[in-house]
Protein backbone atom coordinates (compact mmCIF):
# COMPACT_ATOMS: atom_id res chain seq x y z
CA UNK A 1 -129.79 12.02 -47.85
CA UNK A 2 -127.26 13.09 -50.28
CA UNK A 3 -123.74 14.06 -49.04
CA UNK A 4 -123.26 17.60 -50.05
CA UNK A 5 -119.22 16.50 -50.18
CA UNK A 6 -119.79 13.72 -52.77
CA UNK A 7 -120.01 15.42 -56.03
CA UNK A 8 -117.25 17.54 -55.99
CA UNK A 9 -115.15 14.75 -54.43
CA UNK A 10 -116.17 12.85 -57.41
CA UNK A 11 -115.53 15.47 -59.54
CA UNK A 12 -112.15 15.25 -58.36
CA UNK A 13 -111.50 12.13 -58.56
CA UNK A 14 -112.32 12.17 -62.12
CA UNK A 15 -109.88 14.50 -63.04
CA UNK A 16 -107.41 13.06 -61.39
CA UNK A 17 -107.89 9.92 -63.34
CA UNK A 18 -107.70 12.34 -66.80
CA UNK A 19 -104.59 13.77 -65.63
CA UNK A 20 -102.97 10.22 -64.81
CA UNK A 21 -104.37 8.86 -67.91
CA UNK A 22 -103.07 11.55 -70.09
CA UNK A 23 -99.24 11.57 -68.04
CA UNK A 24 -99.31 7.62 -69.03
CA UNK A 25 -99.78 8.06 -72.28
CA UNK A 26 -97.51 10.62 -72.83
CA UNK A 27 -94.95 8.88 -71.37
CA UNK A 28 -95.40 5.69 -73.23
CA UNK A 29 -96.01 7.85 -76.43
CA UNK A 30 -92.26 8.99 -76.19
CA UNK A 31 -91.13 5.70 -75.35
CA UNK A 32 -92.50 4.37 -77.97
CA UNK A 33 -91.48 6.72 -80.60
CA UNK A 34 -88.20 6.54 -78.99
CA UNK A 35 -87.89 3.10 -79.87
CA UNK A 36 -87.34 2.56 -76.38
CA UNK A 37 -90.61 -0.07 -77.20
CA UNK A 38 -89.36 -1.22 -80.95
CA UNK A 39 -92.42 -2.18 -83.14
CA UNK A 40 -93.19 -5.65 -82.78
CA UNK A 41 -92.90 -5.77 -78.80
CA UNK A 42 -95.49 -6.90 -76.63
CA UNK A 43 -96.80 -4.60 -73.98
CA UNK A 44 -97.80 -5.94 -70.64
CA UNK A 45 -100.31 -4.42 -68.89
CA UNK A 46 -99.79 -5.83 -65.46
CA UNK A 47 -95.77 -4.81 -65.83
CA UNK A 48 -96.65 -1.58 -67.06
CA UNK A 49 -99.26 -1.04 -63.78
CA UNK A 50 -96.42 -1.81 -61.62
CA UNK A 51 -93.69 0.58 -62.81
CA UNK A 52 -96.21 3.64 -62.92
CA UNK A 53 -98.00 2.68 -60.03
CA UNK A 54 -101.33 2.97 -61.34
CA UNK A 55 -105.30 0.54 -61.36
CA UNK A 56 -105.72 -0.97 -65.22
CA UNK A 57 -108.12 2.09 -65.67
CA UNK A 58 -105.99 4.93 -66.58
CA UNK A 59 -103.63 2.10 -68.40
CA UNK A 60 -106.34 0.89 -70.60
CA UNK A 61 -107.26 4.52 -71.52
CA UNK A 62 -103.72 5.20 -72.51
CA UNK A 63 -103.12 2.56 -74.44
CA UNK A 64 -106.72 3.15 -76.42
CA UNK A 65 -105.75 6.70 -77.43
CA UNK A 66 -102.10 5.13 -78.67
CA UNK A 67 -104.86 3.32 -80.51
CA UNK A 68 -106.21 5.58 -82.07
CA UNK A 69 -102.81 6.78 -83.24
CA UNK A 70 -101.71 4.26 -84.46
CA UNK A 71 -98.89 3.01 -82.63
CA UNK A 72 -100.61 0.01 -80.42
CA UNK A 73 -102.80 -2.48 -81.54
CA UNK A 74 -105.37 -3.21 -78.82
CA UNK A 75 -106.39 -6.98 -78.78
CA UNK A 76 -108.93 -6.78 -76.35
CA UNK A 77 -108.71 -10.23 -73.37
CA UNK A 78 -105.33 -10.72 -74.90
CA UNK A 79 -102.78 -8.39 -75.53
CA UNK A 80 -101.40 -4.77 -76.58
CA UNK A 81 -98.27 -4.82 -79.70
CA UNK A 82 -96.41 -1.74 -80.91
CA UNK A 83 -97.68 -1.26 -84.08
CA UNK A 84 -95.33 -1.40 -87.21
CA UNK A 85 -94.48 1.49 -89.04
CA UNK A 86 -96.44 1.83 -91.93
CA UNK A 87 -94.71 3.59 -95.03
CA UNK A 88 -98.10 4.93 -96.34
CA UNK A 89 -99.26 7.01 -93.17
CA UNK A 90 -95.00 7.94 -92.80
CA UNK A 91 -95.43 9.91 -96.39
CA UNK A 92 -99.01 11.57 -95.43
CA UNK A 93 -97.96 12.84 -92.36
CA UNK A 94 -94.71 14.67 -94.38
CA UNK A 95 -97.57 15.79 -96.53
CA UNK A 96 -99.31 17.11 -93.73
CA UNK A 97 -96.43 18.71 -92.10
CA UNK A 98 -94.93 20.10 -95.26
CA UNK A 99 -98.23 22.06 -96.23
CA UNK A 100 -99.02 23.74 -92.91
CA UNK A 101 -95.39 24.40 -92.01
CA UNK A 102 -94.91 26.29 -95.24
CA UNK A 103 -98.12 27.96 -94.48
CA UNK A 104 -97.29 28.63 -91.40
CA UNK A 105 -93.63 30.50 -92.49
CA UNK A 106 -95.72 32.30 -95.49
CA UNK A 107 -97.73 33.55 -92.71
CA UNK A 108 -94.94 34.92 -90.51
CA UNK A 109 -93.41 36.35 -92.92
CA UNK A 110 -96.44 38.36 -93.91
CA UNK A 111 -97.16 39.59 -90.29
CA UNK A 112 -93.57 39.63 -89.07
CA UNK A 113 -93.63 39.14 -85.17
CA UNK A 114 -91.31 40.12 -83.62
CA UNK A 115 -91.79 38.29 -80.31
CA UNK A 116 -92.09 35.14 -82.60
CA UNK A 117 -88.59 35.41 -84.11
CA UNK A 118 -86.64 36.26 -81.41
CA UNK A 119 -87.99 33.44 -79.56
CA UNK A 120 -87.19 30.69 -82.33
CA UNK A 121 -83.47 32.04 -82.53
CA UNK A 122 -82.86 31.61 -79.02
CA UNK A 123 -83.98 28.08 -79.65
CA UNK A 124 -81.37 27.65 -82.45
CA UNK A 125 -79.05 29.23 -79.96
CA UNK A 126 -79.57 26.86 -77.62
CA UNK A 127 -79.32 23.85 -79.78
CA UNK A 128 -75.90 25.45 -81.35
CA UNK A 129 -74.72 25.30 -77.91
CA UNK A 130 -75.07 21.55 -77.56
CA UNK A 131 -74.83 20.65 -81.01
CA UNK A 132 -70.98 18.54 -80.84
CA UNK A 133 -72.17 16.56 -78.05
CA UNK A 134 -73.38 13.27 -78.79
CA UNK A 135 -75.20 12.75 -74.91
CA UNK A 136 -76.96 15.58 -75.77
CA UNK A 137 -78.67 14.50 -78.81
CA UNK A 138 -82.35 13.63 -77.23
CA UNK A 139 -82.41 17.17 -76.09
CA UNK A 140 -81.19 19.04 -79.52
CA UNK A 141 -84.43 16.92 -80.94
CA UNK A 142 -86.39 18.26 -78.20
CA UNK A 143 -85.38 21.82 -78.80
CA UNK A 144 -86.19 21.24 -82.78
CA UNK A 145 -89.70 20.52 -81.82
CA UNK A 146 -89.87 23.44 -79.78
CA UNK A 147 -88.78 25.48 -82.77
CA UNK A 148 -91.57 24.29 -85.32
CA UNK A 149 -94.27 24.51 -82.32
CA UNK A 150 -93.06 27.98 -81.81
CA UNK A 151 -93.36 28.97 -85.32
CA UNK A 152 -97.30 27.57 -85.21
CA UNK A 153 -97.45 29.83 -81.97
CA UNK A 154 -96.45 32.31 -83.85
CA UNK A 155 -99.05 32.44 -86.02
CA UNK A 156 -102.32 32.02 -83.59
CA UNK A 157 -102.34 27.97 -84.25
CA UNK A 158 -100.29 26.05 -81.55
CA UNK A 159 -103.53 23.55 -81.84
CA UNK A 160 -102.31 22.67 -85.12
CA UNK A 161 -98.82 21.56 -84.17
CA UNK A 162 -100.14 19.34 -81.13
CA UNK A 163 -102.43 17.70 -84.04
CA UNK A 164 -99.52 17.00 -86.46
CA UNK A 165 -98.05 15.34 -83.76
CA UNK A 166 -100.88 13.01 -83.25
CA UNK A 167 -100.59 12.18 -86.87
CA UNK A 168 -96.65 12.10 -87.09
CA UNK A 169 -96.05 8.55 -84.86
CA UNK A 170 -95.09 6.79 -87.22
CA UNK A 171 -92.82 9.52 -89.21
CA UNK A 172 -91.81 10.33 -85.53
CA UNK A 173 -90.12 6.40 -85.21
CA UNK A 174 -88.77 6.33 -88.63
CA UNK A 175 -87.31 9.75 -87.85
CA UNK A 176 -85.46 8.50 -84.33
CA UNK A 177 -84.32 5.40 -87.09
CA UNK A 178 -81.76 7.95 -88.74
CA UNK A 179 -78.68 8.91 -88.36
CA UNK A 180 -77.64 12.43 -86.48
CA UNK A 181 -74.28 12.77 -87.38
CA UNK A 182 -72.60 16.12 -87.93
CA UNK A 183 -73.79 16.79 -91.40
CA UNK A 184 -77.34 16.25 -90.59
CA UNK A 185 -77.19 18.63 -86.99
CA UNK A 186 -75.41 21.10 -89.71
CA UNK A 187 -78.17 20.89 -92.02
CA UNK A 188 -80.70 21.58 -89.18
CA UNK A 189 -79.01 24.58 -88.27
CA UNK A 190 -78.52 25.81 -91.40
CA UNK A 191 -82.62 25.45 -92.18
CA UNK A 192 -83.26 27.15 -89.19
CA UNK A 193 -81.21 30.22 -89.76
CA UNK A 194 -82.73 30.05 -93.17
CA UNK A 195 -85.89 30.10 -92.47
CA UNK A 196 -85.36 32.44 -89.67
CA UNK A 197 -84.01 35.48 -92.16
CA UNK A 198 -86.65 35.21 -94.84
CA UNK A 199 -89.53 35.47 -91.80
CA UNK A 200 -87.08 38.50 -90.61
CA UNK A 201 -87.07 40.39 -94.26
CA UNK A 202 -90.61 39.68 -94.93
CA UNK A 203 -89.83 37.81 -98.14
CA UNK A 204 -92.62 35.19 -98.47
CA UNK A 205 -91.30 33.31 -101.78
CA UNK A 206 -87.92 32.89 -99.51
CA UNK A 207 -89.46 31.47 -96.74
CA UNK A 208 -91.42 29.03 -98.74
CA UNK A 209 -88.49 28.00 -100.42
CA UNK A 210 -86.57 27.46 -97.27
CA UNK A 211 -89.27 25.52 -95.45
CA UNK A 212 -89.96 23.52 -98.51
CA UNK A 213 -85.72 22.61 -98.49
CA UNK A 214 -85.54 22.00 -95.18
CA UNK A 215 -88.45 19.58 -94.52
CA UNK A 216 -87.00 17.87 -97.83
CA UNK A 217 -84.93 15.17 -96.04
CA UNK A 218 -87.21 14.12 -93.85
CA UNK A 219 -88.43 10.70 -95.56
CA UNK A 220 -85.32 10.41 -97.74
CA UNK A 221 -84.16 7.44 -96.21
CA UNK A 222 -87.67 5.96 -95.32
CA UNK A 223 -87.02 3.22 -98.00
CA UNK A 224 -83.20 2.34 -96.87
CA UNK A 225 -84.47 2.16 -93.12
CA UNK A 226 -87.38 0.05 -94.20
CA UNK A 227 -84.34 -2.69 -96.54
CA UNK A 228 -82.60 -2.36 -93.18
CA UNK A 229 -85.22 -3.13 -90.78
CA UNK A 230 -87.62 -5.05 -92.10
CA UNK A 231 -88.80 -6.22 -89.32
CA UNK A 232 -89.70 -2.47 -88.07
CA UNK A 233 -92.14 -1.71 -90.96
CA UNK A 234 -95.06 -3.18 -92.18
């Protein structure tokens, strides 16, 4: 006789495996585009297990969707390695990013929201706050993302944004690779506000323009990073 319990415990058993297979690759997503896991390093799976605490199950499906972006290559019996950053898929993901974003701004600026705006300059707010402190760095990054992802909120497609990120690993490493020092936090800034008053005066040209210039140092020093650390791109 079937036990009326047993599907829905296995239903939730199942999600509960999703939910700790998508944490763990999160997690190891950031650390990996943090550099916390440089390219090159071998990951072990039995190492890994013990410091989250989790079966090989949800650790194998982790490390198959970092995959499938790119950053891990699975050797099945063997072993998983950080991938490399590759140069080509660095440039197509700017590519990416630079046509929906201005999109994205043309868009806002077209149906101004309101709601929109004043969210994304409290998030410049915030990161003016912390801006001269060094320890604080990880979190001004944090709070830049939240910007962008609030501007494709802004305009119905907050899908969009998680997708670029999928695509962005490697132009997410090379990115962590450059320097933050107070010329580049004042460029930020200065984007932001930018981009910020030609959404707020409706002036579509202007806020092409200023997405266009401030997505324009992105990959500037793709090629010096790459002379620098060769052993970091592929």
């Amino acid at each position: 006789m079937t036990d009326p319990n047993a599907m829905p415990n296995q239903a939730a058993e199942a999600n509960s495996h999703r939910s700790g297979a998508s944490q763990l690759y999160s997690d190891l997503r950031r650390r990996i585009i943090g550099l916390e896991f440089p390219p090159g390093t071998i990951l072990l799976r039995p190492e890994l297990a013990a410091e989250y605490g989790v079966s090989q199950t949800p650790l194998r499906d982790a490390m198959q969707r970092l995959d499938q972006d790119g950053l891990v290559h699975v050797h099945p019996q063997s072993k998983t390695v950080v991938s490399r950053i590759n140069m080509a898929q660095i440039y197509e993901a700017h590519f990416m990013r630079t046509a929906l974003e201005i999109e994205v701004v043309v868009q806002l600026a077209r149906h101004r929201s309101e709601e929109t705006i004043a969210n994304a300059r409290a998030i410049v707010r915030m990161q003016e706050a912390i801006a001269g402190m060094p320890d604080q760095l990880a979190q001004f990054q944090q709070l830049d993302e939240n910007f962008h992802r609030t501007l494709f909120v802004g305009v119905g497609h907050g899908g969009l944004h998680e997708v670029l990120q999928h695509r962005s690993g490697h132009l997410g490493r090379m990115r962590k690779m450059q320097p933050h020092d107070s010329y580049k936090i004042s460029f930020i800034l200065s984007g932001h506000h930018e981009i910020l008053d030609s959404i707020s005066s409706g002036d579509e040209s202007k806020a092409r323009i200023a997405m266009r210039a401030h997505l324009s140092r992105t990959v500037i020093h793709a090629p010096e990073l790459r002379e620098r650390y060769p052993d970091y791109f592929c």
